[in-house]
Protein backbone atom coordinates (compact mmCIF):
# COMPACT_ATOMS: atom_id res chain seq x y z
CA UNK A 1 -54.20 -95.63 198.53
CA UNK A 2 -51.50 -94.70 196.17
CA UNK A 3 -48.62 -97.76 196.38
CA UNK A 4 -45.97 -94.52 195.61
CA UNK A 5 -46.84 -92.61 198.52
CA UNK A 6 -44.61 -94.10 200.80
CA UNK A 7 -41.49 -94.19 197.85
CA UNK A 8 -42.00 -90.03 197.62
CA UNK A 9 -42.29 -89.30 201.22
CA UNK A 10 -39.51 -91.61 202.21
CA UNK A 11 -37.39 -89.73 199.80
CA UNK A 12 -38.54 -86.35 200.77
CA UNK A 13 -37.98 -87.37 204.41
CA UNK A 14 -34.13 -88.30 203.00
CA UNK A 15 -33.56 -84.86 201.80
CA UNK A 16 -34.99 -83.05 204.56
CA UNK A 17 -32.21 -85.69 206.93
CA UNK A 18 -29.50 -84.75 204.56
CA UNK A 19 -29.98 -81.07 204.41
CA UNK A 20 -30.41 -81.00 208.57
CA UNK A 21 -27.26 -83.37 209.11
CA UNK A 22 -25.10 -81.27 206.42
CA UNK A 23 -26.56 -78.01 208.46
CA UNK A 24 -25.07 -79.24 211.73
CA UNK A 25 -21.45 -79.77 209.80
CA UNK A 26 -22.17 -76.02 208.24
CA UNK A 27 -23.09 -76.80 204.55
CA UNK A 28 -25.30 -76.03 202.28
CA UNK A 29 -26.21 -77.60 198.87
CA UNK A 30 -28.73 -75.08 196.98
CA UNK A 31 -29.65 -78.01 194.71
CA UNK A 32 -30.09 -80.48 197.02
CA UNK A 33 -33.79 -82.05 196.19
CA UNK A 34 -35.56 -84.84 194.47
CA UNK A 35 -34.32 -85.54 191.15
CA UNK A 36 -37.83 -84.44 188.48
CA UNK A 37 -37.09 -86.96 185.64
CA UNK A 38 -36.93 -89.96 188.40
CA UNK A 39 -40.23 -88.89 189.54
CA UNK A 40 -41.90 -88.70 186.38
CA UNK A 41 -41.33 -92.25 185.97
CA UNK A 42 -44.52 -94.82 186.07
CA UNK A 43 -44.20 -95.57 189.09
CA UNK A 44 -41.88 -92.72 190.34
CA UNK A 45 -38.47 -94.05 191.61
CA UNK A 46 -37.30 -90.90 193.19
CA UNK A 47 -33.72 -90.10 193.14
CA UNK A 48 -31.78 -87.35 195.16
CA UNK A 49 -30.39 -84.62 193.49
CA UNK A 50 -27.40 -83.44 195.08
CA UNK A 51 -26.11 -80.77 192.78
CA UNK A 52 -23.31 -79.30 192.18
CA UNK A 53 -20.75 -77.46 194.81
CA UNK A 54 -17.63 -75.43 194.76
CA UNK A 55 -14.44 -77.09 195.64
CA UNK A 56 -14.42 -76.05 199.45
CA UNK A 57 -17.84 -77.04 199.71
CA UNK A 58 -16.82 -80.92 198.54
CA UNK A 59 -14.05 -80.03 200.95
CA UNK A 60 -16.00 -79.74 204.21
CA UNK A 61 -18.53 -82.71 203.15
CA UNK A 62 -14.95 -85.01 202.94
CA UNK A 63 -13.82 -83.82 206.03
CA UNK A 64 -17.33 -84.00 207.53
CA UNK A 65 -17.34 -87.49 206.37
CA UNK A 66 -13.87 -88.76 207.61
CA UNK A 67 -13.54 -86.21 210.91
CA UNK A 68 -9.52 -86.91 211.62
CA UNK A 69 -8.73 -87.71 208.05
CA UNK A 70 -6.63 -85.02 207.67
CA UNK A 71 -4.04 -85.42 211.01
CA UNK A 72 -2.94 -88.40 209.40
CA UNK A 73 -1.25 -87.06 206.29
């Protein structure tokens, strides 16, 4: 049994979450995915990659994130 098994699934399993949950609120990351350099470490440490996204795309994550934020400016 590999002791990193369950470190590199769990963090797959996080992406796949993140990319269904940000579906449902209508965005899409392209680069959303596990981080390479964090998994070629001894043992990996996997990191998520979230990549980089236009301004209306950070946008509909903040307003995703705080739903009524913006009534009360």
């Amino acid at each position: 049994m590999k002791p990193t098994t369950g470190t590199l699934e769990a963090a797959q399993e996080a992406v796949k979450e993140l990319r269904e949950a940000l579906a449902r609120a209508g965005i899409t990351l392209p680069s959303l995915g596990l981080d390479v350099v964090t998994l070629a470490a001894d043992p990996p440490r996997p990191l998520v990659e979230l990549g980089c996204c236009t301004a209306e795309t950070a946008r509909l994550i903040a307003a995703a994130l705080l739903p009524g934020e913006e009534s009360r400016s």
